[in-house]
PDB file of N, CA and C in Angstrom:
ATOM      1  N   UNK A   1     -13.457 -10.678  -6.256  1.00  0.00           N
ATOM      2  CA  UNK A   1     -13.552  -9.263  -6.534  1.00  0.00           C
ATOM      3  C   UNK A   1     -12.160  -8.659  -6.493  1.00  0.00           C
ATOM      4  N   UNK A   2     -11.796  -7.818  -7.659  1.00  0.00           N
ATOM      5  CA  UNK A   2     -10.575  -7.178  -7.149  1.00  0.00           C
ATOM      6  C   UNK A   2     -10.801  -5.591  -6.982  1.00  0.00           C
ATOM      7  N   UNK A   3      -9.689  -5.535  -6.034  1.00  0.00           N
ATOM      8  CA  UNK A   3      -9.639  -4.195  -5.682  1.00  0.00           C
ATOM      9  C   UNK A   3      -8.211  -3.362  -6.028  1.00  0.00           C
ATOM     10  N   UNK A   4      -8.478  -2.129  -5.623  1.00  0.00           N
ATOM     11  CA  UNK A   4      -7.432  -1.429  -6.656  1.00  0.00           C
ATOM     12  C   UNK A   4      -7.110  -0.179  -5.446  1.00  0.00           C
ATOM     13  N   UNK A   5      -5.750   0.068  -4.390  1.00  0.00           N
ATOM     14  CA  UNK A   5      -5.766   0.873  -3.397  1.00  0.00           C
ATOM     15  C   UNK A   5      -4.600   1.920  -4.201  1.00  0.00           C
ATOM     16  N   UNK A   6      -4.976   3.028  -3.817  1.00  0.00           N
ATOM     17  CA  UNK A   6      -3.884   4.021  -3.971  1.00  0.00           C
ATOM     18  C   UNK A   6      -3.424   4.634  -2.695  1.00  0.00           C
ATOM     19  N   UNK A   7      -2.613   4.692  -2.533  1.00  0.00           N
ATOM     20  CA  UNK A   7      -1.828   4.643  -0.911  1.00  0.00           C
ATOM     21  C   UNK A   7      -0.476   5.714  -0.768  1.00  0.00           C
ATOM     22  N   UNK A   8      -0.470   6.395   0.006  1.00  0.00           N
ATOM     23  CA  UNK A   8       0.460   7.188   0.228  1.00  0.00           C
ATOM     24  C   UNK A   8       0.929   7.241   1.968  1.00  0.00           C
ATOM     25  N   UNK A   9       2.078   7.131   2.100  1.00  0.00           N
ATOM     26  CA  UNK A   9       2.324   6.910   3.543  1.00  0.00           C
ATOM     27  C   UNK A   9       3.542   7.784   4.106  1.00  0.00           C
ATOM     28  N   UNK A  10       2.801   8.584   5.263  1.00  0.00           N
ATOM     29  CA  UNK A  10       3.932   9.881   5.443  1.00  0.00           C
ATOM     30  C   UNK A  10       4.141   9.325   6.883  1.00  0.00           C
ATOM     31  N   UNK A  11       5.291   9.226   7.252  1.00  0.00           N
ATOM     32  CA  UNK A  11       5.849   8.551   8.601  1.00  0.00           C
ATOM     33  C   UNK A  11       5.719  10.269   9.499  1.00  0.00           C
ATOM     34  N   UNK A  12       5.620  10.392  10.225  1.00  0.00           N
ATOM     35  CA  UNK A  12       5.620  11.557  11.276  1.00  0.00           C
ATOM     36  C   UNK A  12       6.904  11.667  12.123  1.00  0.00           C
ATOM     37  N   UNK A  13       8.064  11.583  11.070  1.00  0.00           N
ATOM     38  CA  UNK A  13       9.452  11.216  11.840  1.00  0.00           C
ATOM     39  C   UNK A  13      10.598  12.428  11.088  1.00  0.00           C
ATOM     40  N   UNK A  14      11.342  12.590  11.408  1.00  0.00           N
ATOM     41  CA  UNK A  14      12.656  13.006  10.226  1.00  0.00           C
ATOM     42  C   UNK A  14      12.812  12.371   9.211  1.00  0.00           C
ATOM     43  N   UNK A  15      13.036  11.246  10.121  1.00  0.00           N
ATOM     44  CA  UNK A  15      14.061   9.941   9.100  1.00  0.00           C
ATOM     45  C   UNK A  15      12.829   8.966   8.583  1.00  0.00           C
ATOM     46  N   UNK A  16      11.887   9.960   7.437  1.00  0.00           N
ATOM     47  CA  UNK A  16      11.171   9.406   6.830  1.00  0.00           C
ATOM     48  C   UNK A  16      11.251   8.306   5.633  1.00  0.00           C
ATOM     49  N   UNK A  17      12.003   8.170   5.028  1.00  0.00           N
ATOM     50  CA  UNK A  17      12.170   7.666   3.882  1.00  0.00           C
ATOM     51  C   UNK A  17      12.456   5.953   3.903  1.00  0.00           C
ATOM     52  N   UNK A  18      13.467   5.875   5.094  1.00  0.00           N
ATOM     53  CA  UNK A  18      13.564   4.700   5.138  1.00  0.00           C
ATOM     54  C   UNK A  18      12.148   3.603   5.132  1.00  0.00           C
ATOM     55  N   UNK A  19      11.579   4.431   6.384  1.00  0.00           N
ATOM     56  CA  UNK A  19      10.106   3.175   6.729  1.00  0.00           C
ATOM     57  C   UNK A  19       9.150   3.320   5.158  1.00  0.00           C
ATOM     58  N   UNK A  20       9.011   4.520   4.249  1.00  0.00           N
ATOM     59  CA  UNK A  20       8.673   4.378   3.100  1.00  0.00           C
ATOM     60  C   UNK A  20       8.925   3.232   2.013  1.00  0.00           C
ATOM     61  N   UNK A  21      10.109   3.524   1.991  1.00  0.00           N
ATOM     62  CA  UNK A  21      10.921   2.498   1.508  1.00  0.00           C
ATOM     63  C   UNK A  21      10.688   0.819   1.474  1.00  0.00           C
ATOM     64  N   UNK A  22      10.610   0.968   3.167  1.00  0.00           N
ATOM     65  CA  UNK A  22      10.337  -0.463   3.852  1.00  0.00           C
ATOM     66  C   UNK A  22       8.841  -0.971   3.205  1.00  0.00           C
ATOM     67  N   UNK A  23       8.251  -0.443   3.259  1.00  0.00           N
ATOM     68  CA  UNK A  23       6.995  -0.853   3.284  1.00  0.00           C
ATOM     69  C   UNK A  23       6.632  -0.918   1.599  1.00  0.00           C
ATOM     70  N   UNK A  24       7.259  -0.258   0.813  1.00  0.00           N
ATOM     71  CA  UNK A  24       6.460  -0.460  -0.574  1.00  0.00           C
ATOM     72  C   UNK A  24       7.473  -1.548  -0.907  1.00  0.00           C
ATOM     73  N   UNK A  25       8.894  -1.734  -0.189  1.00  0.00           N
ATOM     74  CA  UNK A  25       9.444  -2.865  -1.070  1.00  0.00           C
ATOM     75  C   UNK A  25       8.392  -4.496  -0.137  1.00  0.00           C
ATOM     76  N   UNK A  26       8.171  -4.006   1.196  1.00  0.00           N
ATOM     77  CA  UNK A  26       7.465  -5.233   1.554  1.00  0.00           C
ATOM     78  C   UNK A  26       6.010  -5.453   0.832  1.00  0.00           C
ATOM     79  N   UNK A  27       5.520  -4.682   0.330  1.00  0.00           N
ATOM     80  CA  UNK A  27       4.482  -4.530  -0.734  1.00  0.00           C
ATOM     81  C   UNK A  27       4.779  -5.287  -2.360  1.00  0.00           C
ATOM     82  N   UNK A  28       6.141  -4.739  -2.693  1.00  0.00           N
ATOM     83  CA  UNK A  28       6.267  -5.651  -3.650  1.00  0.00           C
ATOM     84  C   UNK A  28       6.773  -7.205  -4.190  1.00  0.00           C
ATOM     85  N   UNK A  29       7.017  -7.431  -2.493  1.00  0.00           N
ATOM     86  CA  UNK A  29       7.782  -9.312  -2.256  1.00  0.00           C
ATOM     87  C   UNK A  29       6.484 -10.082  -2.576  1.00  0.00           C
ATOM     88  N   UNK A  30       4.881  -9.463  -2.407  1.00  0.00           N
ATOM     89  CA  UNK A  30       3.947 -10.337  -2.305  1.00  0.00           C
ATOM     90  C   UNK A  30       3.609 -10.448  -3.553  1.00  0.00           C
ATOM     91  N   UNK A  31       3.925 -11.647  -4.387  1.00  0.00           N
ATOM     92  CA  UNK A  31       3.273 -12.433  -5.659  1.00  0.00           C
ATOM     93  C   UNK A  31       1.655 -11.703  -5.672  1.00  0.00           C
ATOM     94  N   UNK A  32       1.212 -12.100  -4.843  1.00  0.00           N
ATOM     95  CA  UNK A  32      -0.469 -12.070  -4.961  1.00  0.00           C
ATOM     96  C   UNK A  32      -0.979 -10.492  -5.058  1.00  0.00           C
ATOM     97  N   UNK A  33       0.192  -9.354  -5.173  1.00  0.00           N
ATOM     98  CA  UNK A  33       0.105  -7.861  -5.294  1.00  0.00           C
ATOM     99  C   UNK A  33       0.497  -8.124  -6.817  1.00  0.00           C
ATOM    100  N   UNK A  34      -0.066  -6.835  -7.351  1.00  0.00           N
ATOM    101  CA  UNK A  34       0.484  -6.054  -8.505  1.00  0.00           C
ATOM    102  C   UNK A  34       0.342  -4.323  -8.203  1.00  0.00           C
ATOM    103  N   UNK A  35       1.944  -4.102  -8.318  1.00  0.00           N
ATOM    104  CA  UNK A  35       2.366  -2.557  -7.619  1.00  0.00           C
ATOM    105  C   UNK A  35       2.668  -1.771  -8.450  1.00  0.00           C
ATOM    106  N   UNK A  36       2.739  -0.665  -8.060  1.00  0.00           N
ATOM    107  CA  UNK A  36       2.858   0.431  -9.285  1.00  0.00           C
ATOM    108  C   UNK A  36       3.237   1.673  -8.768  1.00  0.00           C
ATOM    109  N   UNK A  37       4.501   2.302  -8.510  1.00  0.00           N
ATOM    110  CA  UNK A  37       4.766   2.944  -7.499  1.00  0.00           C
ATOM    111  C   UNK A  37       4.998   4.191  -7.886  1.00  0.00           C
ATOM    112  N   UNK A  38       5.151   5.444  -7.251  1.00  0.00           N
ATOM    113  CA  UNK A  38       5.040   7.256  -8.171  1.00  0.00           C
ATOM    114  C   UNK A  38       6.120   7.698  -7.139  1.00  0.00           C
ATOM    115  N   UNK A  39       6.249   9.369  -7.929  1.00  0.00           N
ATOM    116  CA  UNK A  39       6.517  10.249  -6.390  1.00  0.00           C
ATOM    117  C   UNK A  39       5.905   9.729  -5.055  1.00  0.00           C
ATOM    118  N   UNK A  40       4.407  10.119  -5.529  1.00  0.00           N
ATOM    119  CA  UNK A  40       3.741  10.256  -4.546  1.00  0.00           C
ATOM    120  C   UNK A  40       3.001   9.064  -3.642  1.00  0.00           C
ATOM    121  N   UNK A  41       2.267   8.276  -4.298  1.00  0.00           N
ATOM    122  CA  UNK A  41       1.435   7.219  -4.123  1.00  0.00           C
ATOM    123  C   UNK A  41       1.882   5.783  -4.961  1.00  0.00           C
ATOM    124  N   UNK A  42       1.885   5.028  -4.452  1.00  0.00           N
ATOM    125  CA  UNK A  42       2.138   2.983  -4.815  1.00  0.00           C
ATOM    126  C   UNK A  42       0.460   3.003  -4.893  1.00  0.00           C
ATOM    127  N   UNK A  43       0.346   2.447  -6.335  1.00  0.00           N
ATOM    128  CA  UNK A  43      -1.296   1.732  -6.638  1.00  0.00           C
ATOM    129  C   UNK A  43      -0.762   0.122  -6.284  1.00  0.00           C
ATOM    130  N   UNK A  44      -1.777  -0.300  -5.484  1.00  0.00           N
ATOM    131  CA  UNK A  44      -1.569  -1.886  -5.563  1.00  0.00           C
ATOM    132  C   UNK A  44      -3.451  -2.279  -5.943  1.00  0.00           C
ATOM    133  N   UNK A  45      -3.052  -3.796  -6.495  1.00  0.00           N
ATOM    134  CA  UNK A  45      -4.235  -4.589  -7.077  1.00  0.00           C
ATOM    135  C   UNK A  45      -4.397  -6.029  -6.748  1.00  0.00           C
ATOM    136  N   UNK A  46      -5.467  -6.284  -6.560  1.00  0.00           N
ATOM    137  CA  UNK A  46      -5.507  -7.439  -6.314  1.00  0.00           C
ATOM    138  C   UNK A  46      -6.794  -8.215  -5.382  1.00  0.00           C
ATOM    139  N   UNK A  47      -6.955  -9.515  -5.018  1.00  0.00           N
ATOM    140  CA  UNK A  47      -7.741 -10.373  -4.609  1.00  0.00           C
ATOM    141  C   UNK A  47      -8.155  -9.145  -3.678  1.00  0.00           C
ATOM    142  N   UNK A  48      -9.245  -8.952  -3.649  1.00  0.00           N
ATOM    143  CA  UNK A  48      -9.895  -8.281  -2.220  1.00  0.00           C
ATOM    144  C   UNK A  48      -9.118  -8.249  -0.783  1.00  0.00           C
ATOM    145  N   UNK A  49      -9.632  -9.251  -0.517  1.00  0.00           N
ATOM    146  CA  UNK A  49      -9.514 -10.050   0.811  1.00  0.00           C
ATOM    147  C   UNK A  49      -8.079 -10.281   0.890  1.00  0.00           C
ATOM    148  N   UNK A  50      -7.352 -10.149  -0.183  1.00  0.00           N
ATOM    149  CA  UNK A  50      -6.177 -10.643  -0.224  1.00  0.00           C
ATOM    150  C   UNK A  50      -5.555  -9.532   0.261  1.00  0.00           C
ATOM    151  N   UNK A  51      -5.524  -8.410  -0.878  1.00  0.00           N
ATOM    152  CA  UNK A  51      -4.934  -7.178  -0.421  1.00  0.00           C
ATOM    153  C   UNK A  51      -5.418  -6.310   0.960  1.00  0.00           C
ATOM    154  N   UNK A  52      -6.563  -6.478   1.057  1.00  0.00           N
ATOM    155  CA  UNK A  52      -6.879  -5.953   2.482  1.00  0.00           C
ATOM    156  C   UNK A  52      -5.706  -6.373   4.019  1.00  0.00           C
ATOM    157  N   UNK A  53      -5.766  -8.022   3.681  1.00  0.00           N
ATOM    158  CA  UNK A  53      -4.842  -8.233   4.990  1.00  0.00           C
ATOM    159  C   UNK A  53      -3.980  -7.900   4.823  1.00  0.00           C
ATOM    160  N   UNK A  54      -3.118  -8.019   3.644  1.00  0.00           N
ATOM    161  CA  UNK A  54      -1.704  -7.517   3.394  1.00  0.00           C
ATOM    162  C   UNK A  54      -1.545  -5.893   4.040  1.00  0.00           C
ATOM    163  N   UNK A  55      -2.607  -4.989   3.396  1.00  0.00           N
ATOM    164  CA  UNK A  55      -1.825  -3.663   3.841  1.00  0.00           C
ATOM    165  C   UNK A  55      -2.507  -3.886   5.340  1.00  0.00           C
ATOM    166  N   UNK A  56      -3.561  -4.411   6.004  1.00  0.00           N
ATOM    167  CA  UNK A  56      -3.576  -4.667   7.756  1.00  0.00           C
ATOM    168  C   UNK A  56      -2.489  -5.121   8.422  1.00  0.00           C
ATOM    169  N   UNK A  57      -1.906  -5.840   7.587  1.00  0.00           N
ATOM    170  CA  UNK A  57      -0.246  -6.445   8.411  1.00  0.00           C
ATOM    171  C   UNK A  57       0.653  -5.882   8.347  1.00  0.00           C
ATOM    172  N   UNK A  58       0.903  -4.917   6.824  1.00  0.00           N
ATOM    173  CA  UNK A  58       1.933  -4.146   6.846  1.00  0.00           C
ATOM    174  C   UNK A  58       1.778  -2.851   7.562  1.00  0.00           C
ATOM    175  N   UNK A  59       0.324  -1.748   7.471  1.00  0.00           N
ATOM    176  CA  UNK A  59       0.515  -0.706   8.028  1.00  0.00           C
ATOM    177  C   UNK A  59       0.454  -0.875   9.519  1.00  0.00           C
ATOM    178  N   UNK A  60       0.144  -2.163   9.916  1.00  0.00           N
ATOM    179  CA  UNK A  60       0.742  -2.175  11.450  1.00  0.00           C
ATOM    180  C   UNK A  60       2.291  -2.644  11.929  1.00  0.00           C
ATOM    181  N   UNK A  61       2.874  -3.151  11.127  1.00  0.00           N
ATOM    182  CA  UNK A  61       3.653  -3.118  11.120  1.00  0.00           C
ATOM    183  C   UNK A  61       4.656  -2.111  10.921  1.00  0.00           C
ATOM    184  N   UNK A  62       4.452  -1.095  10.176  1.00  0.00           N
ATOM    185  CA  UNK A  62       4.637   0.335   9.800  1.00  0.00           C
ATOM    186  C   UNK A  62       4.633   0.916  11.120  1.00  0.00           C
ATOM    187  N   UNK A  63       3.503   1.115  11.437  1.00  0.00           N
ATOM    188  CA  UNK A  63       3.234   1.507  13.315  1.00  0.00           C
ATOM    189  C   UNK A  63       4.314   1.397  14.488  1.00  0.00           C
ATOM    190  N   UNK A  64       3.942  -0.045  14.105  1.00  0.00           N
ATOM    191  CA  UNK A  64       5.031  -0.331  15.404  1.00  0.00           C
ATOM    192  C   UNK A  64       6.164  -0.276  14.949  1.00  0.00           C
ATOM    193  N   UNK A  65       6.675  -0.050  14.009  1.00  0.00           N
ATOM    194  CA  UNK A  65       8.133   0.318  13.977  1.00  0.00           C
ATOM    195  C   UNK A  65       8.890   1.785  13.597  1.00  0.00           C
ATOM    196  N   UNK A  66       7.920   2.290  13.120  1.00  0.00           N
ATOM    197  CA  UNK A  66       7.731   3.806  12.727  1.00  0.00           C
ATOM    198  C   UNK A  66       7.275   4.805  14.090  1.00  0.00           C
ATOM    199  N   UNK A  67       5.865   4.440  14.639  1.00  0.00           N
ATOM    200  CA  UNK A  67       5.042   5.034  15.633  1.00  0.00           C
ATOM    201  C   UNK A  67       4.313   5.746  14.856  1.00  0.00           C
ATOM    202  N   UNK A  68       4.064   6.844  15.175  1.00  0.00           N
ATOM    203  CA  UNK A  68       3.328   7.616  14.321  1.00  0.00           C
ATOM    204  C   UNK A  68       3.156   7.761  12.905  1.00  0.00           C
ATOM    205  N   UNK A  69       2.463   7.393  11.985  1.00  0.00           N
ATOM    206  CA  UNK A  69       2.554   7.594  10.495  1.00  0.00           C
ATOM    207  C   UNK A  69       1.234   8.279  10.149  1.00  0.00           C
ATOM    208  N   UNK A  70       0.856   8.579   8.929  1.00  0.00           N
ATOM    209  CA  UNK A  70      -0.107   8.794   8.380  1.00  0.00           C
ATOM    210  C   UNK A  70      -0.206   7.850   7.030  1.00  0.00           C
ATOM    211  N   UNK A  71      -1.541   7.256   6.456  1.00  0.00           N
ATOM    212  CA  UNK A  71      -1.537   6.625   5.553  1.00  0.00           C
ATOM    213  C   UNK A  71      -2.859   7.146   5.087  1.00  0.00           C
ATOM    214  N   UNK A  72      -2.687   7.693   3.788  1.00  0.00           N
ATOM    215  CA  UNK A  72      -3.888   8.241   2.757  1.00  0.00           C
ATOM    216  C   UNK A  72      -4.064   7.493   2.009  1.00  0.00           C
ATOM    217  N   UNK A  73      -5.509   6.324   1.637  1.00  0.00           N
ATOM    218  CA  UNK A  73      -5.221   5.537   1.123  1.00  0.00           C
ATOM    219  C   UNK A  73      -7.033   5.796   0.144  1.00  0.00           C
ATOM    220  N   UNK A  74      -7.116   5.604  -1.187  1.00  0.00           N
ATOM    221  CA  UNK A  74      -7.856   5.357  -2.242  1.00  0.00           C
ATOM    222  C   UNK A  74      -8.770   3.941  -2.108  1.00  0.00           C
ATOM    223  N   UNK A  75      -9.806   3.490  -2.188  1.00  0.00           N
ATOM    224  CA  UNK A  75     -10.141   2.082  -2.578  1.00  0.00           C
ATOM    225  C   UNK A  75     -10.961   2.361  -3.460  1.00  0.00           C
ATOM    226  N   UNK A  76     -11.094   1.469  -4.530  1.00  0.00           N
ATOM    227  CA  UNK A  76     -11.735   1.513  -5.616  1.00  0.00           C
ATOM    228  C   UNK A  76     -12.348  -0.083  -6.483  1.00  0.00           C
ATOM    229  N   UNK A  77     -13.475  -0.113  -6.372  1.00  0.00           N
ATOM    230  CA  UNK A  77     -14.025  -1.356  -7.211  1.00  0.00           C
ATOM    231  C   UNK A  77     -12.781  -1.665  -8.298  1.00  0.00           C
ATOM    232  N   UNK A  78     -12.068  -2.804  -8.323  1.00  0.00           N
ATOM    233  CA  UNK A  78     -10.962  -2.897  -9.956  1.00  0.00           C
ATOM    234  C   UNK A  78     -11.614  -3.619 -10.609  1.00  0.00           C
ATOM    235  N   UNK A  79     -13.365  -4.414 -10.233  1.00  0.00           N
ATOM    236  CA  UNK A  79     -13.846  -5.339 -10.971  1.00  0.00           C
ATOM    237  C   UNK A  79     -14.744  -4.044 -12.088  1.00  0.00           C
ATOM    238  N   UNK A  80     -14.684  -2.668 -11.943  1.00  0.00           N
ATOM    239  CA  UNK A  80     -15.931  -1.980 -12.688  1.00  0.00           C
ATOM    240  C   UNK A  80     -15.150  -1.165 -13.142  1.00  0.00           C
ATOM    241  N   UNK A  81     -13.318  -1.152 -12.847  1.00  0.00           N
ATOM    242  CA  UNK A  81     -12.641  -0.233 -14.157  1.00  0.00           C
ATOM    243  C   UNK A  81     -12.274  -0.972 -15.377  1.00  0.00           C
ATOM    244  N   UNK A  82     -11.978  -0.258 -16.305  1.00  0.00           N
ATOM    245  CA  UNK A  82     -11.616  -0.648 -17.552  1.00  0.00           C
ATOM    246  C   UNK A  82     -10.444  -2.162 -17.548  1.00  0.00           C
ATOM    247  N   UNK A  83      -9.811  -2.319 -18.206  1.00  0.00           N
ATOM    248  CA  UNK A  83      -9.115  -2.805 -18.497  1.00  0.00           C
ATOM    249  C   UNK A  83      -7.037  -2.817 -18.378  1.00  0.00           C
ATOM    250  N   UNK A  84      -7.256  -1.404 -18.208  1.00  0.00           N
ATOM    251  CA  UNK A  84      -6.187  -0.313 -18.007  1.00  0.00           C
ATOM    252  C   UNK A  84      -5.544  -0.269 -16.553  1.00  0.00           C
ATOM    253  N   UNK A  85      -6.043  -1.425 -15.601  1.00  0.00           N
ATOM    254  CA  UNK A  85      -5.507  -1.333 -14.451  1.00  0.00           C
ATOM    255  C   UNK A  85      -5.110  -3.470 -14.055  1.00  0.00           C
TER     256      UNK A  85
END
């Protein structure tokens, strides 16, 4: 099954940008992602199960190195959209 997350991640810090940064480029080292990144929100796609652990490892990782963040995140069936994703 694939899935399709839209994700936005606001660190609760000043020096926001960096851990942003951090995390969508560690988002895009993984082969088994396909990323797609905005102003606002990184769409990622992929194996279910696959992408699930990935953002479980990264937004804790985010955590503990950030502390406080917020993450607004989309999930969406990618097996029942079009073609276009």
């Amino acid at each position: 099954m694939k899935l399709v997350v839209d994700i936005s991640l606001y660190p609760l810090n000043e020096k926001y940008i960096a851990p942003i940064k951090a995390f969508i480029d560690r988002l895009n080292e993984d082969t088994g992602l396909e990323t797609s990144t905005s102003a606002a929100s990184t769409i990622i796609s992929g194996d279910y199960e696959h992408v699930m652990s990935v953002l479980g490892k990264e937004m804790k990782r985010t955590y503990m190195e950030t502390g406080q963040a917020v993450f607004v995140c989309k999930f969406l069936n990618g097996d029942k959209m079009g073609s276009g994703v």
